[in-house]
N, C-alpha and C. Protein backbone atom coordinates (compact mmCIF):
# COMPACT_ATOMS: atom_id res chain seq x y z
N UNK A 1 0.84 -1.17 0.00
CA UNK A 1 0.00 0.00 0.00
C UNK A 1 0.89 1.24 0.00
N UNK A 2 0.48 2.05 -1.22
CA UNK A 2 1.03 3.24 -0.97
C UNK A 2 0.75 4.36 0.43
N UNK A 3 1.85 4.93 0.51
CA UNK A 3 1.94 5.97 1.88
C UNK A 3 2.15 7.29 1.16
N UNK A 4 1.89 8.43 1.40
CA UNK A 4 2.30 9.39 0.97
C UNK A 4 2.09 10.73 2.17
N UNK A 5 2.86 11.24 2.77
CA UNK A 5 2.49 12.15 4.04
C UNK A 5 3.10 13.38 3.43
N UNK A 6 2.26 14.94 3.94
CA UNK A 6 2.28 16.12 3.70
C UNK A 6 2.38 16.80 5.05
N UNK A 7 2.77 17.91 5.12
CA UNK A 7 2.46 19.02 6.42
C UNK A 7 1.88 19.97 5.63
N UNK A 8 0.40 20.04 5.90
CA UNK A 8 -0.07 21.81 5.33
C UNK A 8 -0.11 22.70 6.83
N UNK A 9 -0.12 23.97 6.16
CA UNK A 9 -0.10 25.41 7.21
C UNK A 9 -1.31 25.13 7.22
N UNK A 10 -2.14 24.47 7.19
CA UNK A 10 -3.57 25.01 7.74
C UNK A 10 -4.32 23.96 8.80
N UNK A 11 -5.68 24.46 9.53
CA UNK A 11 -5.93 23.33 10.35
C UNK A 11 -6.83 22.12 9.49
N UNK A 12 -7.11 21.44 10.46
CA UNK A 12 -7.72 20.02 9.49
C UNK A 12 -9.18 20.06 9.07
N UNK A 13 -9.84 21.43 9.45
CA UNK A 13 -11.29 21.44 9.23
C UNK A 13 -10.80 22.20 8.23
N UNK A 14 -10.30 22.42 7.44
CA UNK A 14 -9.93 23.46 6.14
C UNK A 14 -9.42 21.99 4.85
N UNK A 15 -8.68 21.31 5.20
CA UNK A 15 -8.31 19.89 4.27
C UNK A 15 -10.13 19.30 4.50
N UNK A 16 -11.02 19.14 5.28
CA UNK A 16 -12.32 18.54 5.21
C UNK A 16 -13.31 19.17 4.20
N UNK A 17 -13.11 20.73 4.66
CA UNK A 17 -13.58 21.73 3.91
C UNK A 17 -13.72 21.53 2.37
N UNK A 18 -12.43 21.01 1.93
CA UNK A 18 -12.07 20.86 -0.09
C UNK A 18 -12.42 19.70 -0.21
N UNK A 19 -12.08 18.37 0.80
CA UNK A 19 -12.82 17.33 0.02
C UNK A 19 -14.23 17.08 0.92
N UNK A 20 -14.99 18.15 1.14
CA UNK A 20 -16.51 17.61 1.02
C UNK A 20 -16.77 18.61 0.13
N UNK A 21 -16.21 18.77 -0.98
CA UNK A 21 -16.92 19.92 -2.12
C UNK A 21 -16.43 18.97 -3.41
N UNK A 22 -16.74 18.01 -3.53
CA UNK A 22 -17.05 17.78 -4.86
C UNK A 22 -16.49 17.69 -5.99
N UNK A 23 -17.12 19.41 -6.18
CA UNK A 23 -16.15 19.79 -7.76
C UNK A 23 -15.06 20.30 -7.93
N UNK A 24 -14.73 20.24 -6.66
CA UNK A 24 -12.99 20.42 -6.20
C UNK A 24 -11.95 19.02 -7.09
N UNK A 25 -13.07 17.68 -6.82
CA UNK A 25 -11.89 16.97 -7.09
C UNK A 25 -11.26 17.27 -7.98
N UNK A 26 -11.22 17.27 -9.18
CA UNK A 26 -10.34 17.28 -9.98
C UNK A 26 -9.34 18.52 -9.87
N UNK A 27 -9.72 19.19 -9.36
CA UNK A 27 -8.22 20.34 -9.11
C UNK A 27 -7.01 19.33 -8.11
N UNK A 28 -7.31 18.48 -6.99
CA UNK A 28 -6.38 17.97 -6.69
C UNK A 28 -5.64 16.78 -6.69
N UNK A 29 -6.86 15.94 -7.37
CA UNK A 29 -6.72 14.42 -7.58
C UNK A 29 -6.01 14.23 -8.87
N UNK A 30 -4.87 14.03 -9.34
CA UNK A 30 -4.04 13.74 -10.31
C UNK A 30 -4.43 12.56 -11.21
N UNK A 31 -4.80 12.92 -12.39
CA UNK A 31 -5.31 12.25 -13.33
C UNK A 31 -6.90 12.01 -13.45
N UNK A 32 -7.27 13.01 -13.06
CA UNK A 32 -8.61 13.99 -12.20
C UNK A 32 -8.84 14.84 -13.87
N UNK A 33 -9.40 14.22 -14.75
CA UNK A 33 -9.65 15.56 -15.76
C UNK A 33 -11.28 16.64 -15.49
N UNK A 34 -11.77 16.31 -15.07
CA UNK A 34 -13.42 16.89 -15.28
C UNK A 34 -14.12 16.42 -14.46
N UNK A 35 -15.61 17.35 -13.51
CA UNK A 35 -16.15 16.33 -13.00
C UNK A 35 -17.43 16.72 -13.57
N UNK A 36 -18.13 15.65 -13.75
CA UNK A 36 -19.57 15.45 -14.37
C UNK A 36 -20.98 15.69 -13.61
N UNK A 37 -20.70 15.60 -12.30
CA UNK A 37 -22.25 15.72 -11.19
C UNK A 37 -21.24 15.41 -10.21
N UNK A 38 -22.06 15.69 -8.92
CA UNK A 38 -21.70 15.25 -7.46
C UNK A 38 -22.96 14.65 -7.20
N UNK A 39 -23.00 13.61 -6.47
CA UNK A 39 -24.67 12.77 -6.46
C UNK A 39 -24.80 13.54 -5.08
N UNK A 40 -26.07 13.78 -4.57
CA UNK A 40 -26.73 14.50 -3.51
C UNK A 40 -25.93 14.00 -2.15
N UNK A 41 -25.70 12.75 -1.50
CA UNK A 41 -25.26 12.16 -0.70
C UNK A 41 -23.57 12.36 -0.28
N UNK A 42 -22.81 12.94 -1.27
CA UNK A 42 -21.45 13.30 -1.46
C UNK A 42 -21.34 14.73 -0.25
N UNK A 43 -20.75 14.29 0.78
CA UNK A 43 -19.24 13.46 1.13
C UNK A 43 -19.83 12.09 1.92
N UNK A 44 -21.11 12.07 1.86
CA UNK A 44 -21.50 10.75 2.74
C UNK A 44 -21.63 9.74 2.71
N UNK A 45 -20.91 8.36 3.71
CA UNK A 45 -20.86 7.15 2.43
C UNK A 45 -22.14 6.82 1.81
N UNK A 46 -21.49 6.11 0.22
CA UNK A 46 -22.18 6.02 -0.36
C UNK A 46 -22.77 7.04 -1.61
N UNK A 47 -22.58 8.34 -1.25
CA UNK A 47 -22.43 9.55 -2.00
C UNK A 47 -21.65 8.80 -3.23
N UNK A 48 -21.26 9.40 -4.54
CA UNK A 48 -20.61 9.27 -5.84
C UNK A 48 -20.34 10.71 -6.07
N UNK A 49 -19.01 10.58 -7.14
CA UNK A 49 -18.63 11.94 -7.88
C UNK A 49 -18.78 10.79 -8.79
N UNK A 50 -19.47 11.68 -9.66
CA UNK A 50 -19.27 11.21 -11.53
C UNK A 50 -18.27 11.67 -12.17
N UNK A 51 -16.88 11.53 -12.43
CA UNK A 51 -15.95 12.52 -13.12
C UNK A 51 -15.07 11.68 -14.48
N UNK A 52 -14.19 12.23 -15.28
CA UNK A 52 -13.84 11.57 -15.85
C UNK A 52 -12.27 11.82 -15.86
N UNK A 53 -11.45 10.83 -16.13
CA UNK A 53 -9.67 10.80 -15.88
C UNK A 53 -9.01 10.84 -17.01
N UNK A 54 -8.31 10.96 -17.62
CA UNK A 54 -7.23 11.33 -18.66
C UNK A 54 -6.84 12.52 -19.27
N UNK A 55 -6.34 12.63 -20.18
CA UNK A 55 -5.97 14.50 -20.88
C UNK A 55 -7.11 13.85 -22.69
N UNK A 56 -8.00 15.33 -22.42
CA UNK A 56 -9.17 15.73 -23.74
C UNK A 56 -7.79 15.07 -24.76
N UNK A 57 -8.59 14.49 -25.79
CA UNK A 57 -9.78 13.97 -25.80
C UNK A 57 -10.07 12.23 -25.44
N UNK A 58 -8.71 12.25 -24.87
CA UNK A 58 -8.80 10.11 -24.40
C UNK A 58 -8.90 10.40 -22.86
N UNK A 59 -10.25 10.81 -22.91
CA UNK A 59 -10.76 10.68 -21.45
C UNK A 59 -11.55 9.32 -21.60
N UNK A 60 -11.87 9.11 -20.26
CA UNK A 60 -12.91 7.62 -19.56
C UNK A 60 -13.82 8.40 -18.68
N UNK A 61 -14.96 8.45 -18.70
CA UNK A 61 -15.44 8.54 -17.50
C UNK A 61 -15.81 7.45 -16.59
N UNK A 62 -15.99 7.79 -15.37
CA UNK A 62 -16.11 6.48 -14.32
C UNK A 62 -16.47 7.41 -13.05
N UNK A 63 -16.68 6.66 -12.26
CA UNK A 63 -17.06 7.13 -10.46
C UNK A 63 -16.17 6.90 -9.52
N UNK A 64 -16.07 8.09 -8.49
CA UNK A 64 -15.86 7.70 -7.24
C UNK A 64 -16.61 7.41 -5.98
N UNK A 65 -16.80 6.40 -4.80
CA UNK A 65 -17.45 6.20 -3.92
C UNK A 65 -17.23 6.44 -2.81
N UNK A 66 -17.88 7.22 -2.10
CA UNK A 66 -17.59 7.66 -0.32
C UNK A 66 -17.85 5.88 0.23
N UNK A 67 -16.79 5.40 0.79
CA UNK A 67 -16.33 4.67 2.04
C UNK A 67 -16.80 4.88 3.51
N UNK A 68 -15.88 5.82 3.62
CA UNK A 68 -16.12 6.36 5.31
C UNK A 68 -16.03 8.08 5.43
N UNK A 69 -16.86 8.91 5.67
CA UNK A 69 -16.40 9.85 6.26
C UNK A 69 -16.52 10.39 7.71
N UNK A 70 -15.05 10.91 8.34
CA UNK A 70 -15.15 10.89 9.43
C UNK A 70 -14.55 12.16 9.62
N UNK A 71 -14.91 13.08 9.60
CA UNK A 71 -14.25 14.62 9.23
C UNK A 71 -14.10 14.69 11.03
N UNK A 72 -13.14 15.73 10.89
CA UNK A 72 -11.60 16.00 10.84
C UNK A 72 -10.50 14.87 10.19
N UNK A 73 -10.76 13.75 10.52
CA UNK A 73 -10.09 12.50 10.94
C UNK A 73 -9.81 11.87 9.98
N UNK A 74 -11.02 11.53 9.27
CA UNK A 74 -10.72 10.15 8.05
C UNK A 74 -11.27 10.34 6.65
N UNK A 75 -10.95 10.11 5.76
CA UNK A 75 -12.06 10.17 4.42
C UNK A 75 -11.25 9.01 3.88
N UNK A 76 -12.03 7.97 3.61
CA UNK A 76 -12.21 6.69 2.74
C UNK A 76 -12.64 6.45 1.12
N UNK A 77 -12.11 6.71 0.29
CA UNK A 77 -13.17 6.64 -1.17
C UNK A 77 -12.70 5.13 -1.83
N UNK A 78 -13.20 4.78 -3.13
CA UNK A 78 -12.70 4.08 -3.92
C UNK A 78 -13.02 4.44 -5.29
N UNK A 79 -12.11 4.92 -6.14
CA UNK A 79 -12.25 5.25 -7.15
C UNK A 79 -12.07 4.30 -8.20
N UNK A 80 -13.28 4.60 -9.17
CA UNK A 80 -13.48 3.58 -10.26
C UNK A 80 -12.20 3.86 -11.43
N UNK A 81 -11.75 3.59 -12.23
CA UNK A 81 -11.02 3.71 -13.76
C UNK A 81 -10.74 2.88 -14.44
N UNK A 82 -11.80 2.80 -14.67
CA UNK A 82 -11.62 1.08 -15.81
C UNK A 82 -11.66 2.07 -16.87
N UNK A 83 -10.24 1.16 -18.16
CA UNK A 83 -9.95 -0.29 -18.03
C UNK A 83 -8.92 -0.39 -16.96
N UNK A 84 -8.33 0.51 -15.98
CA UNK A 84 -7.07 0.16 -15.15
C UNK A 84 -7.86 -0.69 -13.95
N UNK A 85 -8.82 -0.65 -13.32
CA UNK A 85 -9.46 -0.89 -12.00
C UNK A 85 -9.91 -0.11 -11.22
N UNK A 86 -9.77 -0.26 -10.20
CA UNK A 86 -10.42 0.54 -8.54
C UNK A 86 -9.35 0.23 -7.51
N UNK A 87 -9.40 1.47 -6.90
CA UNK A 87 -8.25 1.69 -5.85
C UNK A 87 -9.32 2.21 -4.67
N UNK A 88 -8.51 1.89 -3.61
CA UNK A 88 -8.88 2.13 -2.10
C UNK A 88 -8.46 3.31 -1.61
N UNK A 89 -8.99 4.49 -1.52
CA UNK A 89 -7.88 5.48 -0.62
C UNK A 89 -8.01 6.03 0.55
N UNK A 90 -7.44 6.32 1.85
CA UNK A 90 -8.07 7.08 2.34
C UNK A 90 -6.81 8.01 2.79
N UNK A 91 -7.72 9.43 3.46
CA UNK A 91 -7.14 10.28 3.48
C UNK A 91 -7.05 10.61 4.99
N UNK A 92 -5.90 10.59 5.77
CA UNK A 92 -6.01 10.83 7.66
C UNK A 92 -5.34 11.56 7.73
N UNK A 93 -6.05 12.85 8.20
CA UNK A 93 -5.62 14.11 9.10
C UNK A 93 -5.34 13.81 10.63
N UNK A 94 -4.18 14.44 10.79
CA UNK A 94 -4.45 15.33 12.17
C UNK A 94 -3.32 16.39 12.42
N UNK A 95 -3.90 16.95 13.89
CA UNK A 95 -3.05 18.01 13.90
C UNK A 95 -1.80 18.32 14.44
N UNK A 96 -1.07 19.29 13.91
CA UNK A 96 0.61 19.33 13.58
C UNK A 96 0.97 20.82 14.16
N UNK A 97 2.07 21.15 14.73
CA UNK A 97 2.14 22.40 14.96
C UNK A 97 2.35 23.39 14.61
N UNK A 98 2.45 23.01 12.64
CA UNK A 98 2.08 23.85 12.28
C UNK A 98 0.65 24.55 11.39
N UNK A 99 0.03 22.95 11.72
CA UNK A 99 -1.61 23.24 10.99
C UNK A 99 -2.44 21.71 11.52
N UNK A 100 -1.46 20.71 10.03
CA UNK A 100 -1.91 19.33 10.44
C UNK A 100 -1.02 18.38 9.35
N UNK A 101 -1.10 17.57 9.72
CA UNK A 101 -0.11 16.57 8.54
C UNK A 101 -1.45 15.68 8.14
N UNK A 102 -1.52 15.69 6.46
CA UNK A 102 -2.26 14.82 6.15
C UNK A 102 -1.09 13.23 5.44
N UNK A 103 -2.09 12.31 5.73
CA UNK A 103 -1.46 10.65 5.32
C UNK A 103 -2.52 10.43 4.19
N UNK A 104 -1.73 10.04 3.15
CA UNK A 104 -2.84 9.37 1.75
C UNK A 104 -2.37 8.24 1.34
N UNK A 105 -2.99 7.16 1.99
CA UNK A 105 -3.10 5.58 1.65
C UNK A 105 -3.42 5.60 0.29
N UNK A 106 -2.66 4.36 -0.68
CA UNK A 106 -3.73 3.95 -1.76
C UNK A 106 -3.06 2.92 -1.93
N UNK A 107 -4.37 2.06 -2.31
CA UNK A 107 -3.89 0.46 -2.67
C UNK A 107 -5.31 -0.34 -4.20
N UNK A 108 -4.40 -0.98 -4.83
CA UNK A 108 -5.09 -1.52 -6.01
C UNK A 108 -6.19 -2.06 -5.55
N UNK A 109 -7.41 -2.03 -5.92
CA UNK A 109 -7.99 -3.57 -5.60
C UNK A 109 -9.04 -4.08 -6.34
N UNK A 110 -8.91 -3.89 -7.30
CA UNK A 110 -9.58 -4.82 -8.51
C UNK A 110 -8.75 -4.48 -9.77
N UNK A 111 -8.65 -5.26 -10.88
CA UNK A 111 -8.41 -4.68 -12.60
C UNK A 111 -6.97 -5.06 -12.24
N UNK A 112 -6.50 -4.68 -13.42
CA UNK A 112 -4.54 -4.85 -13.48
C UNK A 112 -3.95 -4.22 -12.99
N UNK A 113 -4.50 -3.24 -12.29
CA UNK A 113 -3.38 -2.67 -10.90
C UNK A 113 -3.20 -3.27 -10.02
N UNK A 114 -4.33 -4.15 -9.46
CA UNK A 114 -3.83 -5.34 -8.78
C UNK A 114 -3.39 -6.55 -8.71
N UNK A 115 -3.10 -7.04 -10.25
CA UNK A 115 -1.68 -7.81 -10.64
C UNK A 115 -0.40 -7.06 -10.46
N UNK A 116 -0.06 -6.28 -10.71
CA UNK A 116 0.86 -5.60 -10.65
C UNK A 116 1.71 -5.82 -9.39
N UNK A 117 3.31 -5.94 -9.06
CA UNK A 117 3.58 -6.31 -7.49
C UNK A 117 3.25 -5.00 -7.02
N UNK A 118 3.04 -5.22 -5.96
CA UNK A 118 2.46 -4.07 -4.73
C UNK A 118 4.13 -2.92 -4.64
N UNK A 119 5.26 -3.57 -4.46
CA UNK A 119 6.57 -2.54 -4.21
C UNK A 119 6.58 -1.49 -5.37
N UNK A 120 6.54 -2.70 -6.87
CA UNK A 120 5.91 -1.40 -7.89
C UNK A 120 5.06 -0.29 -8.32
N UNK A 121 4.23 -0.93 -8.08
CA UNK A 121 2.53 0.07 -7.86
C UNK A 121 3.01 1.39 -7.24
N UNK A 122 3.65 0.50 -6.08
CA UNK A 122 3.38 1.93 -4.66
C UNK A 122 4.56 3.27 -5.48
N UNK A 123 5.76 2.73 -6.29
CA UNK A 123 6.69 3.41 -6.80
C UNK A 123 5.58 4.81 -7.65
N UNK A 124 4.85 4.30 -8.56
CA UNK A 124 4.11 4.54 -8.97
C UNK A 124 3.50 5.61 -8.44
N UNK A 125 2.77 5.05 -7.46
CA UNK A 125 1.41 6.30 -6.55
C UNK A 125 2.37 7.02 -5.79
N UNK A 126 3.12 6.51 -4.75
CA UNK A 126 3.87 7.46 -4.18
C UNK A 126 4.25 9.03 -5.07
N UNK A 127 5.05 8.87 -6.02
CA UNK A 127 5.11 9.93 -7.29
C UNK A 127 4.15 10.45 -7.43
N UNK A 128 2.62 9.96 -7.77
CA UNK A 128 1.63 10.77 -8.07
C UNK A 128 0.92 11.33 -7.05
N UNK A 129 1.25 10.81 -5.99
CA UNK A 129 0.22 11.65 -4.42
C UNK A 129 1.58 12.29 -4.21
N UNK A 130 2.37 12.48 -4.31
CA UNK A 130 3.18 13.84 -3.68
C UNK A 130 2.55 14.95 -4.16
N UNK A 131 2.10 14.55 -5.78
CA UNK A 131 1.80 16.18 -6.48
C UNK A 131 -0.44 16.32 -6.05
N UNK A 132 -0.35 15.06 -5.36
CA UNK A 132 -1.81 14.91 -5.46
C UNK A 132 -1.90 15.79 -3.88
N UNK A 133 -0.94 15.55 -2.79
CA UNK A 133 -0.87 16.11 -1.37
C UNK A 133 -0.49 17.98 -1.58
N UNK A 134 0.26 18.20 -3.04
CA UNK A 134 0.58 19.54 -3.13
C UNK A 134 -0.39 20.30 -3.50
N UNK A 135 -1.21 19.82 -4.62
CA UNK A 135 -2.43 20.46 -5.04
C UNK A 135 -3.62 20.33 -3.69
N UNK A 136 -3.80 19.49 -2.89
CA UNK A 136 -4.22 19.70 -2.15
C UNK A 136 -3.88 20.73 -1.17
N UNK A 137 -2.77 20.51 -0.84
CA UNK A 137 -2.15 21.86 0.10
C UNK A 137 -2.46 23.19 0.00
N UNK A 138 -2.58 23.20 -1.30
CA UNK A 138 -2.68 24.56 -2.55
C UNK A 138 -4.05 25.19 -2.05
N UNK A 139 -4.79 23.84 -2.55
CA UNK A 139 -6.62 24.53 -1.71
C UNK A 139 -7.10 24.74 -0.57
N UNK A 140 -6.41 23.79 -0.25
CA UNK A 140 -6.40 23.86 1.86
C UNK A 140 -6.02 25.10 2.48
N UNK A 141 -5.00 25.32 2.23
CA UNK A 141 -4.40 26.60 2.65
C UNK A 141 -4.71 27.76 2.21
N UNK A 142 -5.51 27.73 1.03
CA UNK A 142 -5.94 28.87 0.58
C UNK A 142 -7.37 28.77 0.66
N UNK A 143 -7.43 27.96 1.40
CA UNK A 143 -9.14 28.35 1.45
C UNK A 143 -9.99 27.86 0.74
N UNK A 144 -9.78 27.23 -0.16
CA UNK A 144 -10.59 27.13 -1.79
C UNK A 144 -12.33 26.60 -1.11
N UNK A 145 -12.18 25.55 -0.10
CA UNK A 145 -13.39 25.08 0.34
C UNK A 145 -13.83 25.44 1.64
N UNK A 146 -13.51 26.71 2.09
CA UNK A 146 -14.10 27.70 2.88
C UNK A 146 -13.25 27.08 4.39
N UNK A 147 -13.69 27.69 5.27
CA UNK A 147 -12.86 27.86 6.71
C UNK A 147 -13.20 26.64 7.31
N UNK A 148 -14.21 26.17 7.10
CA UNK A 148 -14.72 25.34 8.00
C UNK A 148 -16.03 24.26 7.19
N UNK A 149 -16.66 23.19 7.75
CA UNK A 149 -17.45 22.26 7.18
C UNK A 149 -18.98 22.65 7.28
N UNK A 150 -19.83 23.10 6.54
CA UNK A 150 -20.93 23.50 6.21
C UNK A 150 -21.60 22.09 6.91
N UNK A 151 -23.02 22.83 7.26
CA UNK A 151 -23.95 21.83 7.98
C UNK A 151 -23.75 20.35 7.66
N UNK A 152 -24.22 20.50 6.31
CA UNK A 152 -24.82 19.74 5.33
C UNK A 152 -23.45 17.82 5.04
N UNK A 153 -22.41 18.29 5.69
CA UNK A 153 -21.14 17.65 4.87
C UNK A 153 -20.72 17.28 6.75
N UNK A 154 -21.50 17.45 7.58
CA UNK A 154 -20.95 17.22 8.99
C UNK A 154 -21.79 15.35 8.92
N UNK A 155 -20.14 14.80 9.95
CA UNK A 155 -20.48 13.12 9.62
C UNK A 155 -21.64 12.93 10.25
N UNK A 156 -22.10 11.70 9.88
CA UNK A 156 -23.42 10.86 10.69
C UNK A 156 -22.38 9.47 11.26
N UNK A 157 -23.28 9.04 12.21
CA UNK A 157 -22.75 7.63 12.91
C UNK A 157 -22.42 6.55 11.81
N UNK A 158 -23.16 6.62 10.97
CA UNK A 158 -22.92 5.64 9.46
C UNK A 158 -21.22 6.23 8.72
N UNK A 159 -21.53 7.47 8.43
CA UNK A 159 -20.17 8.04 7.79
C UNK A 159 -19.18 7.36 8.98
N UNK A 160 -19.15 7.60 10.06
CA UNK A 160 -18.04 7.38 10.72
C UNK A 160 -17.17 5.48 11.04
N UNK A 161 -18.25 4.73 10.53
CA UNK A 161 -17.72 3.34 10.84
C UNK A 161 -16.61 3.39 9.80
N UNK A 162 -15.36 2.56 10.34
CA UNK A 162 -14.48 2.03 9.70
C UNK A 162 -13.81 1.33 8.51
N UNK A 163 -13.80 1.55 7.26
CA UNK A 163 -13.67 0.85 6.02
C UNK A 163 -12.10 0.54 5.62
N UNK A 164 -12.42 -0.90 6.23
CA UNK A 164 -11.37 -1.53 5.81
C UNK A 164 -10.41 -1.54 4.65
N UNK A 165 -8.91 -1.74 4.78
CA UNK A 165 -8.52 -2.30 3.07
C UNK A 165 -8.20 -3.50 2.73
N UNK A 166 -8.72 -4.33 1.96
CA UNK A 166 -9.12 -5.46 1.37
C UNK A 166 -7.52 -5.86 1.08
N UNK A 167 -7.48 -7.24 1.72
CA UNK A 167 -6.01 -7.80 1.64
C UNK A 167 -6.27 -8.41 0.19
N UNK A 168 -4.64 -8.89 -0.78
CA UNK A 168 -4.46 -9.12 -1.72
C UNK A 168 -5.12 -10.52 -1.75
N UNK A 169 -5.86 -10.93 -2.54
CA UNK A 169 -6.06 -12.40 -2.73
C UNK A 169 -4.95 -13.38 -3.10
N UNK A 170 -4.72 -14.55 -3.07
CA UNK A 170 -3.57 -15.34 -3.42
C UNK A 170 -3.43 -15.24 -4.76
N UNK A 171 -4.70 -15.03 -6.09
CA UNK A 171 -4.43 -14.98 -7.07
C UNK A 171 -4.02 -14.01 -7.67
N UNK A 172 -4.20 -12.82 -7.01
CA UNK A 172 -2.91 -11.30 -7.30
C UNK A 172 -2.07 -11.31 -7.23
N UNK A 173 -1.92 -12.29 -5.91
CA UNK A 173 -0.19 -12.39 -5.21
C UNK A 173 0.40 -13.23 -6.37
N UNK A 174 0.02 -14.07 -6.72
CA UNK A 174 0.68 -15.20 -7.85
C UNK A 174 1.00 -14.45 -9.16
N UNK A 175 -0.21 -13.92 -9.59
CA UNK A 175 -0.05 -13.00 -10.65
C UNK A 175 0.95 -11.71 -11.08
N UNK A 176 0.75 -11.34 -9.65
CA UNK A 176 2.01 -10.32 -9.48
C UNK A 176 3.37 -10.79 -9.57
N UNK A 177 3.49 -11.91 -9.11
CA UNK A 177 4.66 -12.41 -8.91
C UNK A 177 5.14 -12.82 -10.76
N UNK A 178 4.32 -13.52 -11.36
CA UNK A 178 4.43 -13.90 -12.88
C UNK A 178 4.51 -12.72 -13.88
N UNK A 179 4.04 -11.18 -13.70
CA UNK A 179 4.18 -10.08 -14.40
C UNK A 179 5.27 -9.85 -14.40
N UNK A 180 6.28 -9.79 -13.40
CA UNK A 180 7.46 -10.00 -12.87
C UNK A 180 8.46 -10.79 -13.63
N UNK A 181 8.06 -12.15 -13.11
CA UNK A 181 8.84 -13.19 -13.32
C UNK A 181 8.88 -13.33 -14.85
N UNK A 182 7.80 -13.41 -15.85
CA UNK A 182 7.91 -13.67 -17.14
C UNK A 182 8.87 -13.22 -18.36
N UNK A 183 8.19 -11.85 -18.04
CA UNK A 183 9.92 -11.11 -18.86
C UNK A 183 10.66 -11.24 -18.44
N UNK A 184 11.26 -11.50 -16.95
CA UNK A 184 12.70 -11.50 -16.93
C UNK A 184 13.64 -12.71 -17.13
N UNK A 185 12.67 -13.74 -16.75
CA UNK A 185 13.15 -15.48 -17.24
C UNK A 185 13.02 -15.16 -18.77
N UNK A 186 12.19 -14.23 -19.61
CA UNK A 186 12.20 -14.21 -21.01
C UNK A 186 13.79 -13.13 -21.61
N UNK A 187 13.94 -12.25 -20.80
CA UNK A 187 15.04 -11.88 -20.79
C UNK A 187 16.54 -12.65 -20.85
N UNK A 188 16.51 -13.59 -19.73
CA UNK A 188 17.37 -14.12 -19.43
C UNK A 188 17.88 -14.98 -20.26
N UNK A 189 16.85 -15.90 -20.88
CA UNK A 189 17.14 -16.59 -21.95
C UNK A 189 17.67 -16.37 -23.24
N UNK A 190 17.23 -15.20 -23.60
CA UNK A 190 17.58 -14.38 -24.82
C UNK A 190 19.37 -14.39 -24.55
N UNK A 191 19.36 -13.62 -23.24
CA UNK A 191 21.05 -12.96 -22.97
C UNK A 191 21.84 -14.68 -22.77
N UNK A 192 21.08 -15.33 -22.92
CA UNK A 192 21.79 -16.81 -22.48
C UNK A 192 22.25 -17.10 -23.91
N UNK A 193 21.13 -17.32 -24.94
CA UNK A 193 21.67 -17.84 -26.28
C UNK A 193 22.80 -16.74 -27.04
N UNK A 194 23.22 -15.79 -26.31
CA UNK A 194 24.04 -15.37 -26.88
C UNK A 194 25.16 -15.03 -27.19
């Protein structure tokens, strides 16, 4: 599972603030092109963003799903992108002395990101949530989703239960291991006959 940790100057009801707004995502979610609707229920689990991922005009559209929200504290999603799959993320605040340090988990868990070995992947996301924790920083700190959490986006006892991340099945683990293994035993052989 990818890790990726930030320090923003600001407090943690200001990082809650941008992601219970929606049409924010795509300003900070990397590979975030457009968003299409926010379904009524958004930031609450179960809520959806309709948005779509790539650079005009080889976009996909697909969804994201509220998990858990537990503002200040936790936000859980899983974002759709097929043909790649669905990833697990969540996002844990707290506070820092000089605002708050946010943590952004992400892990494969369906489609060919989760063949893929997990040390690779994470090479992968790590790189893209640094710039995904900066653009966030960017709105947080500036305010973009106001000072504080509007009525409407404050958790319920449901938002707040716990959403797990789904361990690798044995047939990822195998698979991963053979994405791996294939070219390089195919490699090897080549540099052998020669």
């Amino acid at each position: 599972m990818s890790h990726t940790t930030r320090i923003l100057d600001c407090p943690p009801d200001r990082v809650f603030a941008v992601l219970a707004d929606g049409w924010l995502f795509p300003a900070w979610v990397v590979g975030a092109s457009r968003m299409r609707d926010v379904g009524d229920r958004w930031p609450h689990v179960g809520g959806k963003l309709h948005h779509s991922f790539g650079v005009w005009p080889a976009v996909l559209n697909d969804e994201t799903t509220v998990l858990q929200w537990d503002a200040p504290h936790r936000f859980v999603i899983q974002p759709k992108g097929w043909p790649l799959g669905e990833a697990r993320v969540a996002v844990e605040v707290e506070p820092h002395e000089r605002g708050c340090i946010v943590h952004l988990h992400e892990h494969a868990v369906t489609g060919p990101g989760a063949l893929i070995p997990v040390w690779l992947l994470d090479i992968g996301l790590h790189l893209r949530n640094i710039e995904t924790l900066r653009r966030l920083a960017h709105l947080a700190e500036g305010g973009a989703g106001g000072t504080h959490l509007v009525e409407a986006a404050e958790p319920t006892a449901e938002d707040r239960k716990n959403a797990e991340f789904p361990k690798r099945s044995l047939f990822a683990r195998v698979a991963s291991v053979l994405v791996v293994a294939v070219p390089v035993v195919a490699v090897a052989r080549t540099l052998a006959r020669r």
